[in-house]
Protein backbone atom coordinates (compact mmCIF):
# COMPACT_ATOMS: atom_id res chain seq x y z
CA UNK A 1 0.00 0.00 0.00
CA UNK A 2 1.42 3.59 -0.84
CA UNK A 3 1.81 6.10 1.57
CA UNK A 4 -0.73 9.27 1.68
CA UNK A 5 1.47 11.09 -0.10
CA UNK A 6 2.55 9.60 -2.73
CA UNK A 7 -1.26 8.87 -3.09
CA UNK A 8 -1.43 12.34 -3.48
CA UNK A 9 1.17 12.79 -5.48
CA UNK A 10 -0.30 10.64 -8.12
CA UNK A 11 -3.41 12.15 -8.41
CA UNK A 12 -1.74 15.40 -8.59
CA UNK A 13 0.45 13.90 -11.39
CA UNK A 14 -2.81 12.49 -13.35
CA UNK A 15 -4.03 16.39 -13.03
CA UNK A 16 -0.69 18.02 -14.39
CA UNK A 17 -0.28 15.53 -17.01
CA UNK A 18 -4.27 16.36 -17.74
CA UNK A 19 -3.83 19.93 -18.09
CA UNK A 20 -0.17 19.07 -19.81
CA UNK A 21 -2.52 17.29 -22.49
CA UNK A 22 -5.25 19.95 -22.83
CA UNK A 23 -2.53 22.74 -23.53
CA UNK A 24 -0.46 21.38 -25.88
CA UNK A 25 -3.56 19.66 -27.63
CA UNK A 26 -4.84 23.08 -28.19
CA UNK A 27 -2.00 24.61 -29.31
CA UNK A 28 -0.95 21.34 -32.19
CA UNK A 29 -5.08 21.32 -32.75
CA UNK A 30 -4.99 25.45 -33.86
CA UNK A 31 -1.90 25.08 -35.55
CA UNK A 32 -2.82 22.12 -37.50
CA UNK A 33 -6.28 23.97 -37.94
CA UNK A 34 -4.13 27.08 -39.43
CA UNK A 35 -2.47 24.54 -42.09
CA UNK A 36 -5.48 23.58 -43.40
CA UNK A 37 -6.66 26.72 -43.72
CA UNK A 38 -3.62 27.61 -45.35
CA UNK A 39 -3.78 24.80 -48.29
CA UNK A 40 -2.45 21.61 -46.94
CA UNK A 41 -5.16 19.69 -46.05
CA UNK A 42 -3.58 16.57 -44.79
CA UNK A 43 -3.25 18.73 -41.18
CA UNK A 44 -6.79 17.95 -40.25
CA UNK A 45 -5.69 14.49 -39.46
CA UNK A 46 -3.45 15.85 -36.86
CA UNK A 47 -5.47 18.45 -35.22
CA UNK A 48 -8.08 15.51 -35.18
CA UNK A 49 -5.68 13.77 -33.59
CA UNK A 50 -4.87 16.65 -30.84
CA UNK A 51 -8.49 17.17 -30.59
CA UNK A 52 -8.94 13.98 -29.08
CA UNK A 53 -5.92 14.30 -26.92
CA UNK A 54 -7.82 17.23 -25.34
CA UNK A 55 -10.83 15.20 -24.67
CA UNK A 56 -8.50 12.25 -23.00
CA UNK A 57 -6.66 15.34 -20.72
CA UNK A 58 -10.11 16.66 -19.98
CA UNK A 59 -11.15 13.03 -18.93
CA UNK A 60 -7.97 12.38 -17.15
CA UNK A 61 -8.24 15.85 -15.35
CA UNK A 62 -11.79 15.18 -14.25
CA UNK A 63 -10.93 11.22 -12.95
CA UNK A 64 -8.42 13.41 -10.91
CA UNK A 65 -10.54 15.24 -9.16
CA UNK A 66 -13.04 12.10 -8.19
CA UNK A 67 -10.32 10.25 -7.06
CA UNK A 68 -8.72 13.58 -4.78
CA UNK A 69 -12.60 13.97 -3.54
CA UNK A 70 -13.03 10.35 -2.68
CA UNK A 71 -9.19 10.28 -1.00
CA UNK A 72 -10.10 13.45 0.90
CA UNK A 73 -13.48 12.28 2.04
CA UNK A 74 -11.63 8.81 3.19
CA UNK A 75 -8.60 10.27 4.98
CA UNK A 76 -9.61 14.07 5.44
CA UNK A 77 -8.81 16.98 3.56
CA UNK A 78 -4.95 17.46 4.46
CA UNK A 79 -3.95 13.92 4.74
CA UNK A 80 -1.08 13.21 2.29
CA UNK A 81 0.02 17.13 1.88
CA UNK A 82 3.73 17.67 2.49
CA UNK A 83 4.46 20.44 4.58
């Protein structure tokens, strides 16, 4: 069994990798978006692509917060926060 923290830490990690996901995703999705506008078609593949790794960081960042809620609500709010 893990410690409280590094419970914590792993959620937290899910969360940063989530929002990692989302902003980079949104960044390749508008510049792939600006290709294709710009004549090369075959870029809609890839921001299709990045638009679905926003909707995976989105899920991931939402699991996140169930599983912090459900940890908290188990072992109290500040359990697992390094001081």
């Amino acid at each position: 069994m893990d410690s409280l923290i590094q419970q914590r830490l792993a959620f937290e990690r899910d969360r940063t990798f989530g929002w990692l996901a989302v902003v980079f995703g949104a960044l390749f999705f508008a510049w792939g978006a600006w290709m294709a506008w710009s004549g090369t078609p075959t870029y809609l593949f890839g921001a299709a692509a990045c638009a679905v790794g926003i909707v995976l960081g989105v899920q991931r960042i939402r699991r996140s917060g169930r599983t912090r809620e459900v940890f908290e609500r188990e072992h109290g709010k500040h359990a697992g926060v390094r001081s």
